[in-house]
C-alpha atoms as a PDB file:
ATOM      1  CA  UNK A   1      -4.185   2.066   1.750  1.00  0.00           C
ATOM      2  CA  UNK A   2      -1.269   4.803   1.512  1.00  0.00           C
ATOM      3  CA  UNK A   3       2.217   3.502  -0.199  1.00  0.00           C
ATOM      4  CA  UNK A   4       5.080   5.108   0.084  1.00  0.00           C
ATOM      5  CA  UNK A   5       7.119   5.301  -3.157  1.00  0.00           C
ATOM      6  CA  UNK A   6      10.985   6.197  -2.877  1.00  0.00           C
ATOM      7  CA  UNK A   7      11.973   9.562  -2.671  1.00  0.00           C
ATOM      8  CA  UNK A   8      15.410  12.068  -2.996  1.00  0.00           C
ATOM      9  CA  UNK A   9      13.253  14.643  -2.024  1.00  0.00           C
ATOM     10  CA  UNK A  10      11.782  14.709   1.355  1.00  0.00           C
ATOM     11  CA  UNK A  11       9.260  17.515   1.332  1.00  0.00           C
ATOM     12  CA  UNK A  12       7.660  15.876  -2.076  1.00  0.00           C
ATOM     13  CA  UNK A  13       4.097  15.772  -1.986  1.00  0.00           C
ATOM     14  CA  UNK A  14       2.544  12.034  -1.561  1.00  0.00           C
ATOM     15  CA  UNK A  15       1.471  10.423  -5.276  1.00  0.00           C
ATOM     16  CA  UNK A  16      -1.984  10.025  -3.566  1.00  0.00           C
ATOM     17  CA  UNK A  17      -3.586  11.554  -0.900  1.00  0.00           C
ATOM     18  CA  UNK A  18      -5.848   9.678   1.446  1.00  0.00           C
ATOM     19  CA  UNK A  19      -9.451   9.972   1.083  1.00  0.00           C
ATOM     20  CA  UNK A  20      -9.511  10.908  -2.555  1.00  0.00           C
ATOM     21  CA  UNK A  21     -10.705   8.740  -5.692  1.00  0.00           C
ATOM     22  CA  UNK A  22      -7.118   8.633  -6.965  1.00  0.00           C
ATOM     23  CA  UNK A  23      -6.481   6.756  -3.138  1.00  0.00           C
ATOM     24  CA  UNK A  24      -9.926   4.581  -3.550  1.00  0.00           C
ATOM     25  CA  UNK A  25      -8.972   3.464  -6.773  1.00  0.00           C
ATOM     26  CA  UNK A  26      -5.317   2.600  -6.120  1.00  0.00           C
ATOM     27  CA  UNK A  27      -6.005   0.451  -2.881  1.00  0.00           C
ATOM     28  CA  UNK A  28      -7.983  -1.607  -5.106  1.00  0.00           C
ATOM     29  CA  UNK A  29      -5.297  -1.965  -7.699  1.00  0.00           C
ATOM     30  CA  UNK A  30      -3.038  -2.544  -4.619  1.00  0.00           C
ATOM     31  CA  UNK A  31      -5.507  -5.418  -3.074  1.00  0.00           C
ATOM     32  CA  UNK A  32      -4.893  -6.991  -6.638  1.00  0.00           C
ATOM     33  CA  UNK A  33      -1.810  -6.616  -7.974  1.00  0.00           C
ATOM     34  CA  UNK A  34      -1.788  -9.266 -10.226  1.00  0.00           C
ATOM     35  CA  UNK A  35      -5.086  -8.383 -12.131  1.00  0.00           C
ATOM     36  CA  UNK A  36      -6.761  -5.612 -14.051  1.00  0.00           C
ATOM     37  CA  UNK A  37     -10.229  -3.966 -13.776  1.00  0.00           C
ATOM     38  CA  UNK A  38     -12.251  -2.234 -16.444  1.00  0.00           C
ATOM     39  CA  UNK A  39     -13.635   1.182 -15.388  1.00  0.00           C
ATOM     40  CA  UNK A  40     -16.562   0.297 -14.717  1.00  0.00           C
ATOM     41  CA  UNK A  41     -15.458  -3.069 -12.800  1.00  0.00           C
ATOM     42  CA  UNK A  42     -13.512  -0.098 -10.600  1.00  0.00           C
ATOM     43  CA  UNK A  43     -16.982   1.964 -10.134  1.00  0.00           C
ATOM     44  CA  UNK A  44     -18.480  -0.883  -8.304  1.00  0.00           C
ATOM     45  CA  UNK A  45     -15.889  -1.878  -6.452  1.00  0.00           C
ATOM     46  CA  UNK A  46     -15.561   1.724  -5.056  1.00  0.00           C
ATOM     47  CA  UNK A  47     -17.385   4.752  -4.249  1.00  0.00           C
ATOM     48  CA  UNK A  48     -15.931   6.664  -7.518  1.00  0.00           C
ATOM     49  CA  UNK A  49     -19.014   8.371  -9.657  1.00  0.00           C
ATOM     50  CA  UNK A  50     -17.910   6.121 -13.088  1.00  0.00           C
ATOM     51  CA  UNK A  51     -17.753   9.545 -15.333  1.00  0.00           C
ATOM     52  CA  UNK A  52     -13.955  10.148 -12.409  1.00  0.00           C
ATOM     53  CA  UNK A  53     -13.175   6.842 -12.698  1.00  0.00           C
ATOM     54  CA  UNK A  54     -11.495   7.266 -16.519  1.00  0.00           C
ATOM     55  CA  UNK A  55      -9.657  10.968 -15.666  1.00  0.00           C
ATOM     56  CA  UNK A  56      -8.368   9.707 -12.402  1.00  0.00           C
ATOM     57  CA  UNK A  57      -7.255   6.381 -13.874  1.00  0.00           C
ATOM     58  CA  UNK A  58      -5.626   8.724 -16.255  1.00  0.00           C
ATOM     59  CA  UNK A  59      -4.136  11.104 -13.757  1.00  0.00           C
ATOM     60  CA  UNK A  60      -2.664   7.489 -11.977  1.00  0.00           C
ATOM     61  CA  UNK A  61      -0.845   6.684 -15.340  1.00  0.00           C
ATOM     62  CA  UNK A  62       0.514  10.134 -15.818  1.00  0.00           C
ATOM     63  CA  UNK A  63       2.176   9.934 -12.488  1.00  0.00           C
ATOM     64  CA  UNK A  64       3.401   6.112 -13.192  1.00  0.00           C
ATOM     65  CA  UNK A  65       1.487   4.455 -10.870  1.00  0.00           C
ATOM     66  CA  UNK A  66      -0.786   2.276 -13.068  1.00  0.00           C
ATOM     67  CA  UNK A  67      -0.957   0.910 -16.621  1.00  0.00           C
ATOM     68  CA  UNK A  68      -3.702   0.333 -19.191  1.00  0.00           C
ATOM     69  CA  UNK A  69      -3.633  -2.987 -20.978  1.00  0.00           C
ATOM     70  CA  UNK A  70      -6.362  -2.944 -23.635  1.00  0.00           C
ATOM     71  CA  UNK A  71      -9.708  -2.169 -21.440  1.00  0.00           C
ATOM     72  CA  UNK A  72      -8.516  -2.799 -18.422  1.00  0.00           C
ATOM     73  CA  UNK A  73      -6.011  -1.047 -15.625  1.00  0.00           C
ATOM     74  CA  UNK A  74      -3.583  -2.688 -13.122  1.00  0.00           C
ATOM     75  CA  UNK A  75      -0.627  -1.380 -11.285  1.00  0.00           C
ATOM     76  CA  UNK A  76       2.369  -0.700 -12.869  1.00  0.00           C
ATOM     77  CA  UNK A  77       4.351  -3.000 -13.295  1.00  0.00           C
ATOM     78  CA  UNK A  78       7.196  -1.361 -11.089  1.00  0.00           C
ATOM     79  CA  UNK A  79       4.556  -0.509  -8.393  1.00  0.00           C
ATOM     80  CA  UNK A  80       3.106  -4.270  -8.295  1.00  0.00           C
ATOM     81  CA  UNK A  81       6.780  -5.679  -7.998  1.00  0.00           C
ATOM     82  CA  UNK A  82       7.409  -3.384  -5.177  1.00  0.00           C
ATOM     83  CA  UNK A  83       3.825  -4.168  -3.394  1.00  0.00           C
ATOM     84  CA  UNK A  84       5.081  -8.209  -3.851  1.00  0.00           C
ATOM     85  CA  UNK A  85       8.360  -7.721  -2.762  1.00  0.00           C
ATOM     86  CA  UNK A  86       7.015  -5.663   0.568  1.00  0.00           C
ATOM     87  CA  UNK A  87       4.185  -8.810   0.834  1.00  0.00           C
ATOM     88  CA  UNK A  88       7.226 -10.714   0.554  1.00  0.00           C
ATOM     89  CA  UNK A  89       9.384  -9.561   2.815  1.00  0.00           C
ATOM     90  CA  UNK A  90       6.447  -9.001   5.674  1.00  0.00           C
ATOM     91  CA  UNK A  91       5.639 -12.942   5.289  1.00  0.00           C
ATOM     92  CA  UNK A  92       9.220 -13.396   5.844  1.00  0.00           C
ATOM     93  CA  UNK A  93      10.106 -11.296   8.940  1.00  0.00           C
ATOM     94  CA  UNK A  94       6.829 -13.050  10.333  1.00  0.00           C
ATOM     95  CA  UNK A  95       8.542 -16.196   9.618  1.00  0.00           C
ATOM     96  CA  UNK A  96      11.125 -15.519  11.304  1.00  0.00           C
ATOM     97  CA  UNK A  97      10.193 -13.484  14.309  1.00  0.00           C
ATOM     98  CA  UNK A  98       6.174 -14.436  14.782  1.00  0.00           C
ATOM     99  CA  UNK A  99       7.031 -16.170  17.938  1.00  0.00           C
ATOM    100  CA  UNK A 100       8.538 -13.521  19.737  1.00  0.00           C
ATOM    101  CA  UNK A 101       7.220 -13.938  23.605  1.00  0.00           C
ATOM    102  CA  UNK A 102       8.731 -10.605  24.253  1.00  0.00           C
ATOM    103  CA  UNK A 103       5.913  -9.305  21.783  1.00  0.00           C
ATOM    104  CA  UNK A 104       2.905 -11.519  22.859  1.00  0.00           C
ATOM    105  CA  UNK A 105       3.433 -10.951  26.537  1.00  0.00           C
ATOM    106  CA  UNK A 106       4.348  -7.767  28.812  1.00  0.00           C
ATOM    107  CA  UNK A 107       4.769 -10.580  31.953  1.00  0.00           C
ATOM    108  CA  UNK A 108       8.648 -10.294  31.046  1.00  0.00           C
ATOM    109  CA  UNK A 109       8.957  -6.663  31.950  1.00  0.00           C
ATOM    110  CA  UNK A 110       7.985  -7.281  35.803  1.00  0.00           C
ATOM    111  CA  UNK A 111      11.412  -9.547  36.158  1.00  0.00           C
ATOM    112  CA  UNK A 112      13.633  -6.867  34.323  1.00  0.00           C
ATOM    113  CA  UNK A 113      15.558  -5.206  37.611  1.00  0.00           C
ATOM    114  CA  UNK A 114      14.811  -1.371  38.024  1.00  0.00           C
ATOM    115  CA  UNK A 115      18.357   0.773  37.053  1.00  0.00           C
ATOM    116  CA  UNK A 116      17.025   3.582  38.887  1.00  0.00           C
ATOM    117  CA  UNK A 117      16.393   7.029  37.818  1.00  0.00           C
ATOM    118  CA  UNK A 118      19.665   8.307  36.278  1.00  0.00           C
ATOM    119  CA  UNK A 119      19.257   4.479  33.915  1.00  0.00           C
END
């Protein structure tokens, strides 16, 4: 699962790119922001070899995109506030707009009167 972390510059590259172990790794951490994993706890739970698991965990930190706390490694703390805060606010725009007929059913757009070609 791709995030997209805030950015001044817009032809920086991506913190992670898709399909790599630093990507496998972090959607796990994502799926769980409120818990850590031990390396080997991430091996299983992906298809990382467990001798990558420790250098791209490493590689994760460096960029500030995951923390170690004793054995085991979680999102940062920034990163897992954001990643609640977007749950958040998703669960809230639901909320409010989950019952939009206009989105459910396309029936509406036979009754809206043609304005012709120059509309």
């Amino acid at each position: 699962m791709p995030i997209q972390l805030d950015s001044n510059d817009e032809n920086e590259v991506p913190p992670v790119r898709p399909g790599t172990n630093a990507h496998e790794l972090l959607s796990v951490l994502l799926d769980h922001p409120d818990m850590g994993f031990t390396p080997k706890e991430l091996a299983e739970l992906t298809t990382v070899p467990h001798s990558s698991v420790h250098k791209t965990l490493a590689r994760l930190r460096e960029k500030g995109l995951v923390r170690k706390v004793d054995s085991y490694w979680a999102l940062a703390e920034d990163v897992a506030a954001s990643r609640v805060a977007n749950v958040v606010s998703l669960q809230q725009i639901e909320a409010e707009y989950g019952d939009d007929a206009y989105g459910n059913d396309d029936e509406w757009a036979a009754e809206v009167p043609d304005l012709g070609e120059n509309a």
